[in-house]
N, C-alpha and C. Protein backbone atom coordinates (compact mmCIF):
# COMPACT_ATOMS: atom_id res chain seq x y z
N UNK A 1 5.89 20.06 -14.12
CA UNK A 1 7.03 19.19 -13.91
C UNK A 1 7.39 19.19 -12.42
N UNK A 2 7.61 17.75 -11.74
CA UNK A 2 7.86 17.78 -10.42
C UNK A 2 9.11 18.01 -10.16
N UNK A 3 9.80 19.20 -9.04
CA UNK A 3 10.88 18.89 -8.87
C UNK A 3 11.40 17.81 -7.83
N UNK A 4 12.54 17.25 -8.44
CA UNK A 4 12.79 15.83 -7.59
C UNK A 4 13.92 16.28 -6.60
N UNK A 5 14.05 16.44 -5.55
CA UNK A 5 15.46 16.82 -4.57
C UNK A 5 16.04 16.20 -4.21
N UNK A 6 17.08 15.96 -4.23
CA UNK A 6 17.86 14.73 -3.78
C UNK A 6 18.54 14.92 -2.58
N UNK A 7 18.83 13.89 -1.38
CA UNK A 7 19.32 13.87 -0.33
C UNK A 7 20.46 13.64 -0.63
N UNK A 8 21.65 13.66 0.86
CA UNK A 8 23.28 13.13 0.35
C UNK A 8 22.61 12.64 1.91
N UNK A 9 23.75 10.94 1.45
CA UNK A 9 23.83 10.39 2.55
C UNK A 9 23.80 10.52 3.98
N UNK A 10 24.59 11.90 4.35
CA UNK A 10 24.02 12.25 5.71
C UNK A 10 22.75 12.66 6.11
N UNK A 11 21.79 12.77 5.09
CA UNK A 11 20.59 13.34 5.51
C UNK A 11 19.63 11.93 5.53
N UNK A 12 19.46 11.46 4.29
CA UNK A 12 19.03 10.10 4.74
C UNK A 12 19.71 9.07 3.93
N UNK A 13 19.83 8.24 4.67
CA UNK A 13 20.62 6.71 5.03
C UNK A 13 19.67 5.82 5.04
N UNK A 14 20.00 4.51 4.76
CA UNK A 14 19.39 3.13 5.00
C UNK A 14 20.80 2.90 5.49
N UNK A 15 20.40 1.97 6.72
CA UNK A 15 21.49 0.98 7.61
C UNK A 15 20.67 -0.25 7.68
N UNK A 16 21.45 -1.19 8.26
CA UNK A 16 21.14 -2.42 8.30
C UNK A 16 20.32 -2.74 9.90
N UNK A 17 18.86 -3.23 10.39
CA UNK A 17 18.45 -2.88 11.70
C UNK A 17 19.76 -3.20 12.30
N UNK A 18 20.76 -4.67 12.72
CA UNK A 18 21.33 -4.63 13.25
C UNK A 18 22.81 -3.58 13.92
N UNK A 19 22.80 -2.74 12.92
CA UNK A 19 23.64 -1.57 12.60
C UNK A 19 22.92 -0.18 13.43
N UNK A 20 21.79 -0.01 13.67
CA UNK A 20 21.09 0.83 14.23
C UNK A 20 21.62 1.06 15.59
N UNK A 21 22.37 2.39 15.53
CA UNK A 21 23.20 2.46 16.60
C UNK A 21 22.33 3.77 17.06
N UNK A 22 22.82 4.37 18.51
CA UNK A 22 22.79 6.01 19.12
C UNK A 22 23.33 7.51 18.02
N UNK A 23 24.25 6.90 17.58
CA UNK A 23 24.98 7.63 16.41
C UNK A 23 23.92 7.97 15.63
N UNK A 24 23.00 6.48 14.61
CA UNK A 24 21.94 7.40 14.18
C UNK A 24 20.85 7.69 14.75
N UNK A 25 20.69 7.70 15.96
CA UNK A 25 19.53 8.22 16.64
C UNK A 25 19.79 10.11 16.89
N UNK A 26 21.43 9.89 16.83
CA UNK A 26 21.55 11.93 17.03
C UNK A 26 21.30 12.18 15.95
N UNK A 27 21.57 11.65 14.98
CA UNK A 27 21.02 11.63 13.38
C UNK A 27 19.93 12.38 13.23
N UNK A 28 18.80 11.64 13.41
CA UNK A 28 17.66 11.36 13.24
C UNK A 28 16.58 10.56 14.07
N UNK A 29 15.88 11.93 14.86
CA UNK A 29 15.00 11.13 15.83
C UNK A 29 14.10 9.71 15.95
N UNK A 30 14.00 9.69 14.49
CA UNK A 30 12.61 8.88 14.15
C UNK A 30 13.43 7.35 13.10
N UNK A 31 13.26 6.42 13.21
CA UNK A 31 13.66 5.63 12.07
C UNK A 31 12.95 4.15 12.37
N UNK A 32 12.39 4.12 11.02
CA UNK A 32 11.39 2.94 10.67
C UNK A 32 12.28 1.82 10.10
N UNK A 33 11.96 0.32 10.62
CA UNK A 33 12.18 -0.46 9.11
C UNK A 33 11.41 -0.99 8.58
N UNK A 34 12.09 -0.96 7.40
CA UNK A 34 11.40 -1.38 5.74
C UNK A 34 11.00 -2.46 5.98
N UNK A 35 9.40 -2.39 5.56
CA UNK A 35 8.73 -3.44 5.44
C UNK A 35 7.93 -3.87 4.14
N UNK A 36 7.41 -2.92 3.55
CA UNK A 36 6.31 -2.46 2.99
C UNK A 36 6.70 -1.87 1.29
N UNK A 37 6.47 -2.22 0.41
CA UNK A 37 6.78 -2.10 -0.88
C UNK A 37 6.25 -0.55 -0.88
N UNK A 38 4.83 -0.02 -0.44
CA UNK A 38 4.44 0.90 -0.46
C UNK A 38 5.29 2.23 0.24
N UNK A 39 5.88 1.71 1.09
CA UNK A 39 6.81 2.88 1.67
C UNK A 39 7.57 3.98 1.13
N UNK A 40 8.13 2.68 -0.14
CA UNK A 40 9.22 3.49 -0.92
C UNK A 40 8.45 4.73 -1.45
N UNK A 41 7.23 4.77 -2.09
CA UNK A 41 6.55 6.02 -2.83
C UNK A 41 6.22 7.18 -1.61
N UNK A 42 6.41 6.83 -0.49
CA UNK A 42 5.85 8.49 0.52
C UNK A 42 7.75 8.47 0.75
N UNK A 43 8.68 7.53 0.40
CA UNK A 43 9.83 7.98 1.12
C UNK A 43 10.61 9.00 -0.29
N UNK A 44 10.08 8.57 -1.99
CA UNK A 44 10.42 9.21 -2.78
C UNK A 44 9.49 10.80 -2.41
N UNK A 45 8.38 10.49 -2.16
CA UNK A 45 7.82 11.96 -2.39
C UNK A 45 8.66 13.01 -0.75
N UNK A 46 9.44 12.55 -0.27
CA UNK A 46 10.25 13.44 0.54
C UNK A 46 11.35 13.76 0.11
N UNK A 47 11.46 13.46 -1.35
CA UNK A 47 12.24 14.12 -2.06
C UNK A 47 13.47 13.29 -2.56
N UNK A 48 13.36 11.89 -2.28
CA UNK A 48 14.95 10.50 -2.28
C UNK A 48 14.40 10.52 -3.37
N UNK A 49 15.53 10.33 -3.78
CA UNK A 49 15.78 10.12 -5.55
C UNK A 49 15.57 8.34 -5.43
N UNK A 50 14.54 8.07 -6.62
CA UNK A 50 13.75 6.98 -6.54
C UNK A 50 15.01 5.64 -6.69
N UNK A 51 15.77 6.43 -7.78
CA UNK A 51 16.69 4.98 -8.20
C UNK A 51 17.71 5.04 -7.20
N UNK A 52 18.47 5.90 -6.48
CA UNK A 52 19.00 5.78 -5.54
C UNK A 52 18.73 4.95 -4.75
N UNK A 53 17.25 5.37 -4.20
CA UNK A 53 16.52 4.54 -3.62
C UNK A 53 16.54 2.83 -3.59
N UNK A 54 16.15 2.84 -4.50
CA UNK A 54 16.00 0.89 -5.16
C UNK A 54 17.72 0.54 -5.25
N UNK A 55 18.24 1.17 -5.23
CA UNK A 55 19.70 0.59 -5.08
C UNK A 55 20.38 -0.02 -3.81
N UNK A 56 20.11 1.25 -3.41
CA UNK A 56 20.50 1.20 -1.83
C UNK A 56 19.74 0.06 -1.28
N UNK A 57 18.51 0.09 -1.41
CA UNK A 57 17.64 -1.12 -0.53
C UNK A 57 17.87 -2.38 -0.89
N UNK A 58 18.18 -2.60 -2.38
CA UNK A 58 18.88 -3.56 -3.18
C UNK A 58 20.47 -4.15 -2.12
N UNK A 59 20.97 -3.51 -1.67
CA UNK A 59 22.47 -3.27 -1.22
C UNK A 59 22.32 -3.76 0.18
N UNK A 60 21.04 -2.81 0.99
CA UNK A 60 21.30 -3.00 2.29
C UNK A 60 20.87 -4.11 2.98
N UNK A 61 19.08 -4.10 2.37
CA UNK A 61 18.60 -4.95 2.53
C UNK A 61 18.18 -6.56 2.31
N UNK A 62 18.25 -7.17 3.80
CA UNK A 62 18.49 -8.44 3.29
C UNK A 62 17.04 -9.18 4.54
N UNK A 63 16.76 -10.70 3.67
CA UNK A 63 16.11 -11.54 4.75
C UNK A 63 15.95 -11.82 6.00
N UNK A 64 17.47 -11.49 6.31
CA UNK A 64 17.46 -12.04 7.41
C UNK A 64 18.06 -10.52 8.41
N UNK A 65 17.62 -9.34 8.13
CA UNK A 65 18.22 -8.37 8.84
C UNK A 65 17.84 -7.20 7.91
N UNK A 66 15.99 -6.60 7.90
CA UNK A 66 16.09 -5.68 7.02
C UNK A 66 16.73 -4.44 7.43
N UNK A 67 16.00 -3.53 6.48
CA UNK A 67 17.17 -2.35 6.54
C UNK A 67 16.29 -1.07 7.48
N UNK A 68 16.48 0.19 7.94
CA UNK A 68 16.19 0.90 8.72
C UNK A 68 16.44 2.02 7.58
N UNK A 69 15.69 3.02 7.75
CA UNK A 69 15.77 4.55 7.09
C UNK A 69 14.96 5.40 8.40
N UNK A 70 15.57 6.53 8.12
CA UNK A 70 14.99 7.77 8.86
C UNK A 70 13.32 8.19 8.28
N UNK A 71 12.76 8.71 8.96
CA UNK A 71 11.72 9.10 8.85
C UNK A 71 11.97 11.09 8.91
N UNK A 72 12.04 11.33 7.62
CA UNK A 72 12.19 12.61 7.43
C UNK A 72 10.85 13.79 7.80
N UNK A 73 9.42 13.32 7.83
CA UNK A 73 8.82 13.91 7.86
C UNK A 73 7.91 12.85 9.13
N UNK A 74 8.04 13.70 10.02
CA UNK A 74 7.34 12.68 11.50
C UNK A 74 6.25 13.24 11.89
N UNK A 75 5.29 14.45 11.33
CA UNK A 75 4.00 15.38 11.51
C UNK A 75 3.40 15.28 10.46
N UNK A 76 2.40 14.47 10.59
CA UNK A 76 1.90 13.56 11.95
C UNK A 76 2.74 12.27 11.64
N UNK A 77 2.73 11.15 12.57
CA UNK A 77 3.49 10.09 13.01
C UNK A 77 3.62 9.07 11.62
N UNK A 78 4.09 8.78 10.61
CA UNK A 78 3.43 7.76 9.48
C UNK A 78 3.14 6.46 10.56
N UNK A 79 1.73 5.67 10.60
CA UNK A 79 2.04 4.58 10.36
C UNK A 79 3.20 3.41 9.91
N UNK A 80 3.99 2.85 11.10
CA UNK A 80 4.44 1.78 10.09
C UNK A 80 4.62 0.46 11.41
N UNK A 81 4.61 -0.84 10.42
CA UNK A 81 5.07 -2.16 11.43
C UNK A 81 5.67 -1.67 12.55
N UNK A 82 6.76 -0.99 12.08
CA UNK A 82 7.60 -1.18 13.48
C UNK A 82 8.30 0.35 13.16
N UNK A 83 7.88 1.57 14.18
CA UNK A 83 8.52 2.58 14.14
C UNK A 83 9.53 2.62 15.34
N UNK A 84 10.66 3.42 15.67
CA UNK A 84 11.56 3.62 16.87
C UNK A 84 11.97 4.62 16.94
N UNK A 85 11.53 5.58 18.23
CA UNK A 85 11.36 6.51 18.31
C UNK A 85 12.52 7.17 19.47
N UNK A 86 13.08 7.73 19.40
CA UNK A 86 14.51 8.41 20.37
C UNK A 86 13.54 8.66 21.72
N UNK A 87 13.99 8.43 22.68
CA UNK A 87 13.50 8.33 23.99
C UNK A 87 14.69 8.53 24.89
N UNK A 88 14.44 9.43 25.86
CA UNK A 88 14.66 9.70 27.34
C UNK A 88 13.75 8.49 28.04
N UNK A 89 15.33 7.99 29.02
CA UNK A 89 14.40 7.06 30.17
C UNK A 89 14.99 7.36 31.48
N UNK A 90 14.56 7.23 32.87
CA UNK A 90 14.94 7.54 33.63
C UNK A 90 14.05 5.89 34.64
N UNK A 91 15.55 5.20 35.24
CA UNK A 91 15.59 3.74 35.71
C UNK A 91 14.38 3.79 37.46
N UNK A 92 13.99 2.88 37.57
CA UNK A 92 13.38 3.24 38.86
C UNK A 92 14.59 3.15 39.97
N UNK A 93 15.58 3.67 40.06
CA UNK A 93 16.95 3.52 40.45
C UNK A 93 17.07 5.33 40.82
N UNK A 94 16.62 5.92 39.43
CA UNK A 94 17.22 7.29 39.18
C UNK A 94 18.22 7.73 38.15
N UNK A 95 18.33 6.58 37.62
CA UNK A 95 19.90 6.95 36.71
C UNK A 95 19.01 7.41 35.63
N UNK A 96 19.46 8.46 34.81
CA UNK A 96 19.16 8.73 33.52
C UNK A 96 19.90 8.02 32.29
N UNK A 97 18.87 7.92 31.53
CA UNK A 97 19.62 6.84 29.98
C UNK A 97 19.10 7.48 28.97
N UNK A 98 19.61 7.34 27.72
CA UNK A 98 18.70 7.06 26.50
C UNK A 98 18.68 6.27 25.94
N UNK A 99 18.03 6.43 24.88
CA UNK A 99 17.84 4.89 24.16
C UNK A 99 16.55 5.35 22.77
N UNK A 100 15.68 4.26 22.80
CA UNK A 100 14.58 4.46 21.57
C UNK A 100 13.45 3.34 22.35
N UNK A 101 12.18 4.09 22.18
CA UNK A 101 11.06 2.77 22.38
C UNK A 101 10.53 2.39 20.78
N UNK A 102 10.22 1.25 20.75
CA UNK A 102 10.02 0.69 19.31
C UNK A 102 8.14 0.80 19.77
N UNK A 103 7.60 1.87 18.45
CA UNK A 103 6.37 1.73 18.20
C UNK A 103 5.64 2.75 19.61
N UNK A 104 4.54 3.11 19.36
CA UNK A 104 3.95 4.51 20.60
C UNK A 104 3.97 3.45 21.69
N UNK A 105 3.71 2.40 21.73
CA UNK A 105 2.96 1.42 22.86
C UNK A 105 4.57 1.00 23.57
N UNK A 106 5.79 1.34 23.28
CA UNK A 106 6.67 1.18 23.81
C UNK A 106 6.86 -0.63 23.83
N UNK A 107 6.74 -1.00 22.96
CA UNK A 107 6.88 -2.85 23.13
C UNK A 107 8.19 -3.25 23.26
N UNK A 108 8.83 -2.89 23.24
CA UNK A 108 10.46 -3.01 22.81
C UNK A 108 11.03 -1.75 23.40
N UNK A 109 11.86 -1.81 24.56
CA UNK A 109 13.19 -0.46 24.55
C UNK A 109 14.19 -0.84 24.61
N UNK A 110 15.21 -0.27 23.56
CA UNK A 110 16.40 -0.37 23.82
C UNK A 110 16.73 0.73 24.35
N UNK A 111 18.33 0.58 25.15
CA UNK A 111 19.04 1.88 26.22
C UNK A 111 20.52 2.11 25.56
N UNK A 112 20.79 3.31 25.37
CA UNK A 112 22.08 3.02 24.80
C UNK A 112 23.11 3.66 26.15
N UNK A 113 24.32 3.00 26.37
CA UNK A 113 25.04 3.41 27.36
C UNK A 113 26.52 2.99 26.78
N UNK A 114 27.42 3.98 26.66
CA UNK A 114 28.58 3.85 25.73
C UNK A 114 28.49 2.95 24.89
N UNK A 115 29.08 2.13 24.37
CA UNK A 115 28.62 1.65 23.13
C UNK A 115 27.98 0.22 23.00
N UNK A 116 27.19 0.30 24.14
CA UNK A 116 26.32 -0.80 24.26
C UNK A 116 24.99 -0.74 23.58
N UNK A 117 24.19 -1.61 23.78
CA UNK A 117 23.01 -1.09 23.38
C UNK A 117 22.23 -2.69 24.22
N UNK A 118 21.18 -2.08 24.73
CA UNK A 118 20.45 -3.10 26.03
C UNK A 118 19.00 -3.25 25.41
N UNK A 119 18.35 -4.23 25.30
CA UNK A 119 17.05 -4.34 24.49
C UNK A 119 16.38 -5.17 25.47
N UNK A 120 15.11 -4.80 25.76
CA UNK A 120 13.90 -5.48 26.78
C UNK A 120 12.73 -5.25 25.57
N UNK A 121 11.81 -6.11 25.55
CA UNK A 121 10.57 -6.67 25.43
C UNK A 121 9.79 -7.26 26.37
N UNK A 122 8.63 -6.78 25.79
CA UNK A 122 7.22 -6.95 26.66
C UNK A 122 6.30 -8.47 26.31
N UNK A 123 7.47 -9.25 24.92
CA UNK A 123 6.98 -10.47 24.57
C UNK A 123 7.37 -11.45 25.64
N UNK A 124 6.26 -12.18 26.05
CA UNK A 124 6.71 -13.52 27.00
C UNK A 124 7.84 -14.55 26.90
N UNK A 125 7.71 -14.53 25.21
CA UNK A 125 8.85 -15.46 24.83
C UNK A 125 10.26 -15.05 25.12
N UNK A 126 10.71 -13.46 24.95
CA UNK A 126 12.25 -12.75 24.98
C UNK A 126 12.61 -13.49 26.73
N UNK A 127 12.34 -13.86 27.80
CA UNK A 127 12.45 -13.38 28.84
C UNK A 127 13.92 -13.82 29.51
N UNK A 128 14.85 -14.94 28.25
CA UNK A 128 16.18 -15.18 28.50
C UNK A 128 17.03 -14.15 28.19
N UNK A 129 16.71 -13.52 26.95
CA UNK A 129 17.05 -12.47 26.32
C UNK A 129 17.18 -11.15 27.18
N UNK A 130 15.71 -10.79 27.81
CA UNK A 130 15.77 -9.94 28.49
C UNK A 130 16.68 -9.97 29.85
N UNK A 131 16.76 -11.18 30.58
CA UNK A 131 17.60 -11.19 31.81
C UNK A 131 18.99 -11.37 31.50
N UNK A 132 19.64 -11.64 29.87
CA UNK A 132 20.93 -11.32 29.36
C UNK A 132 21.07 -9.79 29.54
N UNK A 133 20.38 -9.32 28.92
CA UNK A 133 20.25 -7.79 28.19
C UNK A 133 20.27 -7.03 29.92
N UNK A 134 19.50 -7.53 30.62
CA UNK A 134 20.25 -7.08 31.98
C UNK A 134 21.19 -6.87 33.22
N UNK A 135 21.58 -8.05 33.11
CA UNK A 135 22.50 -8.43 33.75
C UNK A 135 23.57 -7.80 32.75
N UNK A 136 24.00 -7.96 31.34
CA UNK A 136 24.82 -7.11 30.87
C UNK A 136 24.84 -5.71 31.46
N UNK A 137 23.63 -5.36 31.42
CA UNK A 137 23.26 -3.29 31.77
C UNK A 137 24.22 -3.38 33.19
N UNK A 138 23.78 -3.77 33.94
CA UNK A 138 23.83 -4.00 35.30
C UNK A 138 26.03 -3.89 35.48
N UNK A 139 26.20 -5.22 34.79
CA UNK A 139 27.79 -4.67 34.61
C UNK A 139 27.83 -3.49 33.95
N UNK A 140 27.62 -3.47 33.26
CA UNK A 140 28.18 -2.07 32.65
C UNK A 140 27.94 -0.71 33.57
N UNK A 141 26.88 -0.29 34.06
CA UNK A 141 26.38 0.49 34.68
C UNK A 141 26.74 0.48 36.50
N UNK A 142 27.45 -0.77 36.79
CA UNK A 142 27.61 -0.88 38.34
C UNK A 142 26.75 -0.57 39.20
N UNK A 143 25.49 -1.21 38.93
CA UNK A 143 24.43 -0.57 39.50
C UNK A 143 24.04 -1.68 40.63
N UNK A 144 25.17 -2.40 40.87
CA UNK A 144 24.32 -3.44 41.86
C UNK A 144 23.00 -4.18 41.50
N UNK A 145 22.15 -3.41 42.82
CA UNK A 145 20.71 -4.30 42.99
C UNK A 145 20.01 -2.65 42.40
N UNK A 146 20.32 -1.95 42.48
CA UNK A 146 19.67 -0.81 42.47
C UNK A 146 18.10 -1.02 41.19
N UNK A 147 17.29 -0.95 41.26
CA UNK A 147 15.93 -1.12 40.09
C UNK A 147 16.47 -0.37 39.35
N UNK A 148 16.01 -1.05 38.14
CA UNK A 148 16.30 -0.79 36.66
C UNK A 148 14.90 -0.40 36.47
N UNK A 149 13.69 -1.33 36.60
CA UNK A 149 12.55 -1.31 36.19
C UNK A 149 11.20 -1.10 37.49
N UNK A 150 10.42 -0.15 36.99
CA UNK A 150 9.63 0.14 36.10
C UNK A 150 10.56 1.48 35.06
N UNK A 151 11.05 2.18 34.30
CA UNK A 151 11.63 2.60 32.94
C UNK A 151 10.30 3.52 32.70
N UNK A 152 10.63 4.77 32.97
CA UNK A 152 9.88 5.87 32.97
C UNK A 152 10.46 6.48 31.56
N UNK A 153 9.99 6.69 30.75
CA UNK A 153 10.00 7.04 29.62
C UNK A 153 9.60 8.62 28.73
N UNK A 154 9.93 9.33 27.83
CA UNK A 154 9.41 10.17 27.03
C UNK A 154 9.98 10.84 25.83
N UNK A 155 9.52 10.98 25.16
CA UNK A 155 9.93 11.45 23.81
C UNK A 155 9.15 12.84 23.61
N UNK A 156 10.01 13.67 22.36
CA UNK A 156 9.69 14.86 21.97
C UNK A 156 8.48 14.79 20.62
N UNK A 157 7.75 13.67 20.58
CA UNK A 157 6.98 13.23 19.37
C UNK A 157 5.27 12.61 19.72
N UNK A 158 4.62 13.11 18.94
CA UNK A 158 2.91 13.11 19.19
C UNK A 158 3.18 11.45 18.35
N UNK A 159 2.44 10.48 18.74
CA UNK A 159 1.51 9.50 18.77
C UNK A 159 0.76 9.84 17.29
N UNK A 160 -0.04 8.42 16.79
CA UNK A 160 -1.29 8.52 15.98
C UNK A 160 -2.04 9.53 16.49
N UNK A 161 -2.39 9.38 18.23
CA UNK A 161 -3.59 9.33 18.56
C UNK A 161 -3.41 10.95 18.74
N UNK A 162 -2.19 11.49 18.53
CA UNK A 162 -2.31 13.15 18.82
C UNK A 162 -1.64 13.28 20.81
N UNK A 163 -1.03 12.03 21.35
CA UNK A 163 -0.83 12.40 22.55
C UNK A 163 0.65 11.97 22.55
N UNK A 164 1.22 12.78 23.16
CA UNK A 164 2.60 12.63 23.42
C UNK A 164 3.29 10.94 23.54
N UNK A 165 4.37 10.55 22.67
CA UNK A 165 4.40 9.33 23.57
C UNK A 165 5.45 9.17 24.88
N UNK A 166 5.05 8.61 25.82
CA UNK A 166 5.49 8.83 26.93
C UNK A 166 4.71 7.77 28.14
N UNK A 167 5.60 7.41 28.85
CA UNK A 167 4.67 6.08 29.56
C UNK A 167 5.87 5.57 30.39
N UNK A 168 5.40 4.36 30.81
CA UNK A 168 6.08 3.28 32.14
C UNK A 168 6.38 2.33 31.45
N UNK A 169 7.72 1.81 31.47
CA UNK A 169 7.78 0.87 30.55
C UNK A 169 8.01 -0.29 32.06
N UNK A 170 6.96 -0.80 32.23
CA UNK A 170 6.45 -1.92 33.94
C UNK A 170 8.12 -3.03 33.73
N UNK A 171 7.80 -3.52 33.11
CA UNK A 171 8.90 -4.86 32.91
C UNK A 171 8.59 -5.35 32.13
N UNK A 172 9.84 -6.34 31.67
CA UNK A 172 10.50 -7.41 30.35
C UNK A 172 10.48 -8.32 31.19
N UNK A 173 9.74 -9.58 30.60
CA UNK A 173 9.47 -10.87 30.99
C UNK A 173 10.94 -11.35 31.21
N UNK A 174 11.67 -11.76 32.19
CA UNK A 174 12.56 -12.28 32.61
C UNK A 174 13.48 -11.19 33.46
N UNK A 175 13.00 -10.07 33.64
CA UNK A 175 14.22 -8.63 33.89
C UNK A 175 13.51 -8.43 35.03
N UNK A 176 14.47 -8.39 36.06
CA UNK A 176 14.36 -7.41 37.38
C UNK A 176 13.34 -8.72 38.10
């Protein structure tokens, strides 16, 4: 007979991506969103009580804004669409930030700075987005002209490939 363990909400949560704040990044280093029907069975075998489960995702998740869960077991990295991983960045300026890079290849960082949250992409298309998302930072941070970018990066977490992730995040099509 398997025993089934059940979590309480502070341990793991589904939020809504847009809801994905710093708050749960002290949480929980690691948090994926739901993509994948298959997910739910490696997220029950970490012990979520299955119907809990299907409720909650029932609740949180929607079309137009799926839902985010923690990644309780991050050794080794699961595979998924889109993982986001708690990251230290340090600006080509000098200022220190944190934030999360989305996925090892860093395609996406967001920075969190009081209760903001600043998002750059490496897609060609974001690049209005990205020079919003800066020029916001920029007020907030009073940083003048000072470089934001190249976004030196690192996390406390191994990669697929077994190598730390950690890297240059060069620039967001429209930023700096």
């Amino acid at each position: 007979m398997a025993i089934t363990r059940t979590y309480p909400p502070d341990v793991f949560t589904l939020v809504s991506m847009s809801q994905l704040s710093k708050r749960h990044f002290d949480l929980h280093p690691i948090w994926s969103e739901h993509y994948d029907y298959d997910e739910r069975e490696e997220i029950v075998s970490w012990g979520v009580n299955r119907e809990w489960l299907e409720r909650e995702l029932d609740r949180v998740h929607d079309a137009s804004d799926h839902s985010a869960y923690p990644i309780l077991r991050p050794y080794p990295l699961p595979y998924r669409m889109h993982i986001y991983v708690k990251a230290r960045f340090v600006t080509a300026g000098g200022m220190r930030l944190v934030g999360y890079v989305m996925n090892e290849d860093a395609f996406v960082v967001t920075l969190f700075l009081g209760d903001g949250a600043y998002t750059f992409s490496r897609h060609s298309a974001l690049g209005d987005l990205n020079g919003q998302s800066l020029r916001a930072l920029r007020r907030t941070i009073g940083c003048g002209d000072d470089p934001i970018f190249p976004l030196r990066y690192d996390t406390d977490f191994f990669g697929l490939n077994d190598a730390l992730i950690a890297g240059t995040f060069t620039t967001a099509a429209g930023a700096d």
